[in-house]
Protein backbone atom coordinates (compact mmCIF):
# COMPACT_ATOMS: atom_id res chain seq x y z
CA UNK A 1 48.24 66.87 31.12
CA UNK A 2 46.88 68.84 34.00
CA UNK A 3 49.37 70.93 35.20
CA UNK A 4 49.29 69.93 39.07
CA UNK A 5 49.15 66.26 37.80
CA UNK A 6 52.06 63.88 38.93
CA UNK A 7 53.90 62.68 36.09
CA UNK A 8 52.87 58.96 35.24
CA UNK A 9 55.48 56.13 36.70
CA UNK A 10 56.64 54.56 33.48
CA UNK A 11 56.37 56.76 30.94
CA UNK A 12 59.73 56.86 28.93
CA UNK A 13 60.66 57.15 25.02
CA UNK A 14 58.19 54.96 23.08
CA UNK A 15 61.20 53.21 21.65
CA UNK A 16 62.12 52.50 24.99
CA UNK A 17 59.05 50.62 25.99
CA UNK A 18 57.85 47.00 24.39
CA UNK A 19 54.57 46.87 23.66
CA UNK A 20 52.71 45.46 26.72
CA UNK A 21 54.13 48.54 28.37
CA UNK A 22 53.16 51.08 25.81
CA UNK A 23 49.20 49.69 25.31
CA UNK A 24 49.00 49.53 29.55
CA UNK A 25 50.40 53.83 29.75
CA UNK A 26 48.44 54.79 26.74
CA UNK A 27 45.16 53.60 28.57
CA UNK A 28 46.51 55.59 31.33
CA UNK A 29 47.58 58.76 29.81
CA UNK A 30 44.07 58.76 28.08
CA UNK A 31 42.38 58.61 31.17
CA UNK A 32 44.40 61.20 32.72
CA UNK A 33 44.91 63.56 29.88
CA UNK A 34 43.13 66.81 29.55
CA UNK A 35 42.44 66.53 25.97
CA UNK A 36 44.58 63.92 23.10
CA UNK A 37 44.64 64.41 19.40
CA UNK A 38 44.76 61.84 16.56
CA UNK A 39 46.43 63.34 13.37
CA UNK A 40 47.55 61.60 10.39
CA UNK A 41 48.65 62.12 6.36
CA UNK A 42 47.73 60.04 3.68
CA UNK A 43 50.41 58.19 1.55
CA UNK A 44 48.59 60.65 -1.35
CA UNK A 45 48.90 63.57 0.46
CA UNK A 46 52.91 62.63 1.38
CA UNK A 47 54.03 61.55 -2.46
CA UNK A 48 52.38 64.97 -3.06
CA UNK A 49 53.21 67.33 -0.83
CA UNK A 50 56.89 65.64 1.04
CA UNK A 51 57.00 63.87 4.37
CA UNK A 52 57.67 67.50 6.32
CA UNK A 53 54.59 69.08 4.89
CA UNK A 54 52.64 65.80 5.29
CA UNK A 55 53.81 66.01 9.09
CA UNK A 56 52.98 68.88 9.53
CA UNK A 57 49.20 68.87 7.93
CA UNK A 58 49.16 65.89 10.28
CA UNK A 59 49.92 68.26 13.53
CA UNK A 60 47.54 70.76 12.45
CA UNK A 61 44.92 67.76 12.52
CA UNK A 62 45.95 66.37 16.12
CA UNK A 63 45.75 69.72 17.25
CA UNK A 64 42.19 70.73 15.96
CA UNK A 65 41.28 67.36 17.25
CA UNK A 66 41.99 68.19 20.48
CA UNK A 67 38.37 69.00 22.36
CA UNK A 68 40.54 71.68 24.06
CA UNK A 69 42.11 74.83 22.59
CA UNK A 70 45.98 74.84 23.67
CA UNK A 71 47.50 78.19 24.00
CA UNK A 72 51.02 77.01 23.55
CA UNK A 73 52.06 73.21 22.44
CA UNK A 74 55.15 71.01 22.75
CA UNK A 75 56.16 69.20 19.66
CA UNK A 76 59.14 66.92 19.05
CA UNK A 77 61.94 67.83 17.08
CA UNK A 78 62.53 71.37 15.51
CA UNK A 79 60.43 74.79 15.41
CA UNK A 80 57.72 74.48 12.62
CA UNK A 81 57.70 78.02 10.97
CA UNK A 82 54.44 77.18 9.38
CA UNK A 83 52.54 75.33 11.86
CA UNK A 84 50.08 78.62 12.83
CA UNK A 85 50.29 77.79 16.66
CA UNK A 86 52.54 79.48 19.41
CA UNK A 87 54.51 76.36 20.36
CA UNK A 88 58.09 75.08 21.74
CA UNK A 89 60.29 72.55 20.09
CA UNK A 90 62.47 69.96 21.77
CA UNK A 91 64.62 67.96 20.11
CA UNK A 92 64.23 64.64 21.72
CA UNK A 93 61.38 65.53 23.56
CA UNK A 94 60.26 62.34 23.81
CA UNK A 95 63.21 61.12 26.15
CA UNK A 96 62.68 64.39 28.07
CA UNK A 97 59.25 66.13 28.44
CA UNK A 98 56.70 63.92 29.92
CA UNK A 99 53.87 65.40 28.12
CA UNK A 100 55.97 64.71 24.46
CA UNK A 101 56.70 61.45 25.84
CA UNK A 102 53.09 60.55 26.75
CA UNK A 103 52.17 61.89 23.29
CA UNK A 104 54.81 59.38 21.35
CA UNK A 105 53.37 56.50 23.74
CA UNK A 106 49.86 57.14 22.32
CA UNK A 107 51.04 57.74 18.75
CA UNK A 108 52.87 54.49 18.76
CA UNK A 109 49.97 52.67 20.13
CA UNK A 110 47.64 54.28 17.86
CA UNK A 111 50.09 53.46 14.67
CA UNK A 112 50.87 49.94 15.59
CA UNK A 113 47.39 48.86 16.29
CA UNK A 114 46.54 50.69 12.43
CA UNK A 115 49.61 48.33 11.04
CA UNK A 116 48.30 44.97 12.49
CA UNK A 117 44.66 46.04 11.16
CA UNK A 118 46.24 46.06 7.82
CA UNK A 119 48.06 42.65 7.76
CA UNK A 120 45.15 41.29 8.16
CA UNK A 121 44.58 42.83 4.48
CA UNK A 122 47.90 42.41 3.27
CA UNK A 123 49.38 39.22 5.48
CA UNK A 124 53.01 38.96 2.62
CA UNK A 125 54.65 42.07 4.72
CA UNK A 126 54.03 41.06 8.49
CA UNK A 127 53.07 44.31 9.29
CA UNK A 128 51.71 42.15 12.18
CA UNK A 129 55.19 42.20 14.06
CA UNK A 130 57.41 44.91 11.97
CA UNK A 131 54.49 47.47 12.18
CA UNK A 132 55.92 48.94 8.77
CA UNK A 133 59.63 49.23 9.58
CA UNK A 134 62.15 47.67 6.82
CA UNK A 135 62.69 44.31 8.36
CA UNK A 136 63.41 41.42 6.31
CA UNK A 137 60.43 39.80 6.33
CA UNK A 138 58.83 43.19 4.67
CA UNK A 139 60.93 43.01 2.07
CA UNK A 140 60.94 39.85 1.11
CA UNK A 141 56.80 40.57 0.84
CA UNK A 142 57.96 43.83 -1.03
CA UNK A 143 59.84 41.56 -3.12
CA UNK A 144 57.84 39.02 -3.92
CA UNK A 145 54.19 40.50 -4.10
CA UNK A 146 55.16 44.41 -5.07
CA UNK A 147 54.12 47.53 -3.13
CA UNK A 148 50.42 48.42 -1.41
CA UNK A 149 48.24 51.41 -1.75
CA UNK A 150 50.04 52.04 1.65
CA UNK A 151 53.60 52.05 0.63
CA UNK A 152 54.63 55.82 -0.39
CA UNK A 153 55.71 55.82 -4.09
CA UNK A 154 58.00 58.87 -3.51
CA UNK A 155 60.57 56.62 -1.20
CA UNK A 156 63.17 56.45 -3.37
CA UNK A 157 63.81 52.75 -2.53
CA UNK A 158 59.96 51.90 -3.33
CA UNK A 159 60.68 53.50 -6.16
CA UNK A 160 63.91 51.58 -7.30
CA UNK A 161 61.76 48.48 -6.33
CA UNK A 162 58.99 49.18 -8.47
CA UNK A 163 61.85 48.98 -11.12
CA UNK A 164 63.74 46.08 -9.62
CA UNK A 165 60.45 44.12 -9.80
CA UNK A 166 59.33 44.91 -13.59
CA UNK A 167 62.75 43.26 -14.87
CA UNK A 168 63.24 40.22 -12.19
CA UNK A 169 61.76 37.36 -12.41
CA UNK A 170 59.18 36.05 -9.62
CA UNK A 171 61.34 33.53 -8.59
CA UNK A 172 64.70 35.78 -7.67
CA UNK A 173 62.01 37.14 -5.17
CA UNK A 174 64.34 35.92 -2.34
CA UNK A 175 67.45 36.72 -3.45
CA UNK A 176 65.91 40.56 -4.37
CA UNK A 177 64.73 40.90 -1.34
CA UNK A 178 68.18 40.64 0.21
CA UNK A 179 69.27 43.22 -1.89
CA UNK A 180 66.93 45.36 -1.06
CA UNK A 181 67.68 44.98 2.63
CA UNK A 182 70.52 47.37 2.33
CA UNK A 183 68.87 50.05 -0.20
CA UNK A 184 65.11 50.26 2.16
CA UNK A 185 65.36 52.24 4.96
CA UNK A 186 63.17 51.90 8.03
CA UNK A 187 61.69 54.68 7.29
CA UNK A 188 57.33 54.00 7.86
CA UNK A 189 54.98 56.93 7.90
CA UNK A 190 54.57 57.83 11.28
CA UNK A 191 51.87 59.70 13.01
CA UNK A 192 52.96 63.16 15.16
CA UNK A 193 53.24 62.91 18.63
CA UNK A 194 51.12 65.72 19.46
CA UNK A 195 48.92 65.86 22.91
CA UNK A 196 47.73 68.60 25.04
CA UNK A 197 50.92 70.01 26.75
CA UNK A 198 51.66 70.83 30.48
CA UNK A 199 51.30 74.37 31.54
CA UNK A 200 52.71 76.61 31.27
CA UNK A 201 51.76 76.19 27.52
């Protein structure tokens, strides 16, 4: 954001917002922004490298997205010993820093509008209203029609129902999936909340 910028009336923890909210700031922080970054990891590149590297390749891409060079960024959550850029770390940022905040708004936005895209592709998980996260409705889909090309083999719970499906039959689908509620973990692929940070930087 520019540095003499007011801070933008509304903007708060993603979490904290519900979606009309977060889609009417995200239009606004774009506009305002100096510069915002897009980056994202591949379910590939997280089953091969873990989620922390895979967050981190996804970082480096927001950031060299960025049609601005930052001399110093704010991320979310803990220092990053191998991210390559000068940068501060706040855990929680995104209830405290406006810039980290703003970033998390647009991620969220950005994310959730990927995960309705792709229920139109794969309508058994109504990724539509759980956007990925481990609600009962995705599991029964999970359940009943196996995993995607989007759901990361190296969860361990994917990987116990990749099992749990090869010995059940079709029709225990339901009572699997309730199972399965308590082993999956809300746990979707998320993209870094990474935007161009206030000075001083």
């Amino acid at each position: 954001m520019p540095p003499e910028a007011r801070a933008i009336r509304g903007v708060d923890d993603s979490k904290a917002l519900d979606r009309p909210e977060r889609e009417k700031l995200a239009r606004r922080i774009q506009e305002r922004a100096l510069a915002v970054g897009i980056g994202a990891a591949s379910v590939r590149e997280i089953d091969r490298i873990n989620i922390y590297h895979a967050s981190v390749l996804a970082i480096r891409r927001a950031i060299g997205r960025l049609s601005v060079t930052p001399h110093h960024v704010l991320i979310d959550g803990n220092p990053i010993r191998t991210l390559g850029v000068e940068h501060t770390a706040v855990v929680g940022g995104d209830a405290c820093c406006h810039s980290i905040a703003c970033a998390s708004i647009v991620a969220k936005v950005t994310r959730d509008r990927l995960m309705r895209a792709l229920a139109r592709r794969h309508p058994h998980y109504r990724w539509e209203t759980n956007v990925g996260y481990g609600t009962a409705e995705h599991h029964a889909g999970l359940a009943s029609h196996g995993i995607t090309a989007h759901h990361r083999r190296s969860f361990t719970p994917v990987a116990q129902l990749s099992l749990a499906l090869e010995v059940a039959p079709l029709a225990d689908a339901p009572a699997l999936a309730e199972v399965l509620q308590d082993i999956l973990a809300p746990e979707p692929t998320a993209l870094p909340d990474v935007i161009a940070p206030e000075s001083p930087l």
